[in-house]
Protein backbone atom coordinates (compact mmCIF):
# COMPACT_ATOMS: atom_id res chain seq x y z
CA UNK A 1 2.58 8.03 -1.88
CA UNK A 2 3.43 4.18 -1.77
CA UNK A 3 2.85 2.69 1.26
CA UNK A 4 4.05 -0.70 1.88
CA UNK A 5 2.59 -2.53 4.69
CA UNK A 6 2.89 -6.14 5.89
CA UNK A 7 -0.88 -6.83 4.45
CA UNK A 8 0.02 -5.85 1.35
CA UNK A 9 1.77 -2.47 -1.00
CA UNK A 10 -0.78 0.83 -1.89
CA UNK A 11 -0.22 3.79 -3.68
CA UNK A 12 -2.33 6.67 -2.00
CA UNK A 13 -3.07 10.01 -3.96
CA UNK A 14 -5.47 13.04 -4.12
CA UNK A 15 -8.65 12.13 -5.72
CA UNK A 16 -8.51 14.53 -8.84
CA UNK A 17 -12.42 15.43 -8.51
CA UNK A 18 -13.32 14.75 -5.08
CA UNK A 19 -10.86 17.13 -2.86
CA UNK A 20 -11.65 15.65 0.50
CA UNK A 21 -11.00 11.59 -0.98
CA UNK A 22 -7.91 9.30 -1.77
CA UNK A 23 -7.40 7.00 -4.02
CA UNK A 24 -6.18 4.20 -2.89
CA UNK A 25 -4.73 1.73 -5.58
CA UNK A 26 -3.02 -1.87 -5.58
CA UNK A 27 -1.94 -4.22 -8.08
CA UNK A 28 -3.41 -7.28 -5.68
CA UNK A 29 -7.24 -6.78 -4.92
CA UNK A 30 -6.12 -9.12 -1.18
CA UNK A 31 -3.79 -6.13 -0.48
CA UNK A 32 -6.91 -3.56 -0.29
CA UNK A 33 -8.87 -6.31 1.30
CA UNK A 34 -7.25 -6.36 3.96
CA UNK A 35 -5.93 -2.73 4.58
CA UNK A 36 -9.57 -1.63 4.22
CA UNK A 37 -11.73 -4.20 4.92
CA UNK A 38 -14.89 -2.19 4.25
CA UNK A 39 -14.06 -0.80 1.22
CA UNK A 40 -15.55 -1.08 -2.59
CA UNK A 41 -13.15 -2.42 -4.65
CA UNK A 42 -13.04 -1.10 -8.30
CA UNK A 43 -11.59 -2.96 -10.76
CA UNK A 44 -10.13 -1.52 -14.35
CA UNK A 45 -8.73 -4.01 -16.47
CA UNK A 46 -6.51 -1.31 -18.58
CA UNK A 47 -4.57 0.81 -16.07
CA UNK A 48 -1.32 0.04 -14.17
CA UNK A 49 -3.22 -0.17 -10.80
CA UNK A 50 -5.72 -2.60 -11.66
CA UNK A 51 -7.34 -2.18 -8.22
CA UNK A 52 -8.72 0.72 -6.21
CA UNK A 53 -10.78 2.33 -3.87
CA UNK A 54 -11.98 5.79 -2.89
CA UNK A 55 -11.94 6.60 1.17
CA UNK A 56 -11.92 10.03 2.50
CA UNK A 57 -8.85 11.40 3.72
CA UNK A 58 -9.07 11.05 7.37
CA UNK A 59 -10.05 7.39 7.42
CA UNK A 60 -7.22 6.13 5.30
CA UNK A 61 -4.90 8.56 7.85
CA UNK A 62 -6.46 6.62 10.70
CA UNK A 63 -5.85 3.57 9.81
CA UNK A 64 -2.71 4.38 8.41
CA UNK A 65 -1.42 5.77 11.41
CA UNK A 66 -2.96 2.51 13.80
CA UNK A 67 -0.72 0.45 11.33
CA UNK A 68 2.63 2.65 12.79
CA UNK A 69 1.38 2.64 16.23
CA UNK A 70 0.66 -1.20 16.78
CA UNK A 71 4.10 -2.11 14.87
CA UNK A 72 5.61 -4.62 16.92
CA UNK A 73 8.32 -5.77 14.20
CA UNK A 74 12.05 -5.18 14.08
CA UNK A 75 12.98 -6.06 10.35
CA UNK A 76 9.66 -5.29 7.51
CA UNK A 77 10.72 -7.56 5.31
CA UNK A 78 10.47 -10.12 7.90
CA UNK A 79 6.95 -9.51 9.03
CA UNK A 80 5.50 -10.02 5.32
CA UNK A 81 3.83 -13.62 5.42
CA UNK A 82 2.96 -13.49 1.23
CA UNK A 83 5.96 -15.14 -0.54
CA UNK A 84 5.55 -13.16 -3.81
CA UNK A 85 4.79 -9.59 -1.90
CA UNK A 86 7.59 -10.89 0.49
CA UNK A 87 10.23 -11.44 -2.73
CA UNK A 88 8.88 -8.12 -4.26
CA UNK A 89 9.81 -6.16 -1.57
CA UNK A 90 13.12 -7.54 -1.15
CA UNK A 91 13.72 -6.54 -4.89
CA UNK A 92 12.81 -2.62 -4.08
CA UNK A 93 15.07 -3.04 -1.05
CA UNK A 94 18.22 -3.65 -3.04
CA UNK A 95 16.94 -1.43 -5.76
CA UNK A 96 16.85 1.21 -2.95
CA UNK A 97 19.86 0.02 -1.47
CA UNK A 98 21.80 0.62 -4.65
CA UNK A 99 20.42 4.03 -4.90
CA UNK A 100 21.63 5.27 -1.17
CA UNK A 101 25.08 3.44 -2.04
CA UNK A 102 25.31 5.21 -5.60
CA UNK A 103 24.87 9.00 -3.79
């Protein structure tokens, strides 16, 4: 699952050997800084997510879910302070835009 957050984008999947794990993986080491500030950040110099972590399942859900229920912003895009994150997520915007207006 990709979860894009104003601290930064993650993709979140099953842990292929440890059942009750995620993990968590970002192309910005910052990103899983600061969405998991206690985390161990691995770092692989030859795969497409250069940076990841493993958490079990119910602490990335809880602080997934305190992310959606302190939301105070009206527009996403807005509330991103990185300029580079900020223009990335602009370009999956239109890319999803174009999608919903090509259905």
């Amino acid at each position: 699952m990709w979860v894009f957050l104003p601290g930064g984008f993650i993709s979140v999947v099953a842990h292929r050997e440890q059942p009750n794990d995620f993990m968590i993986r970002s192309r910005n080491s910052e990103h899983l800084s600061i969405l998991f500030p206690e985390c161990e950040i691995i770092e692989l110099d030859d795969s497409d997510y250069r940076y990841r972590t493993v958490l079990p399942r119910r602490e990335v859900n809880d602080i997934i879910s305190k992310h959606i229920e302190n939301m105070e912003y009206d527009n996403f895009k807005s509330s991103i302070s990185e300029l580079e994150y900020h223009m990335a997520c602009n370009h999956v915007w239109r890319v999803m835009y174009s999608y919903g207006h090509n259905r």
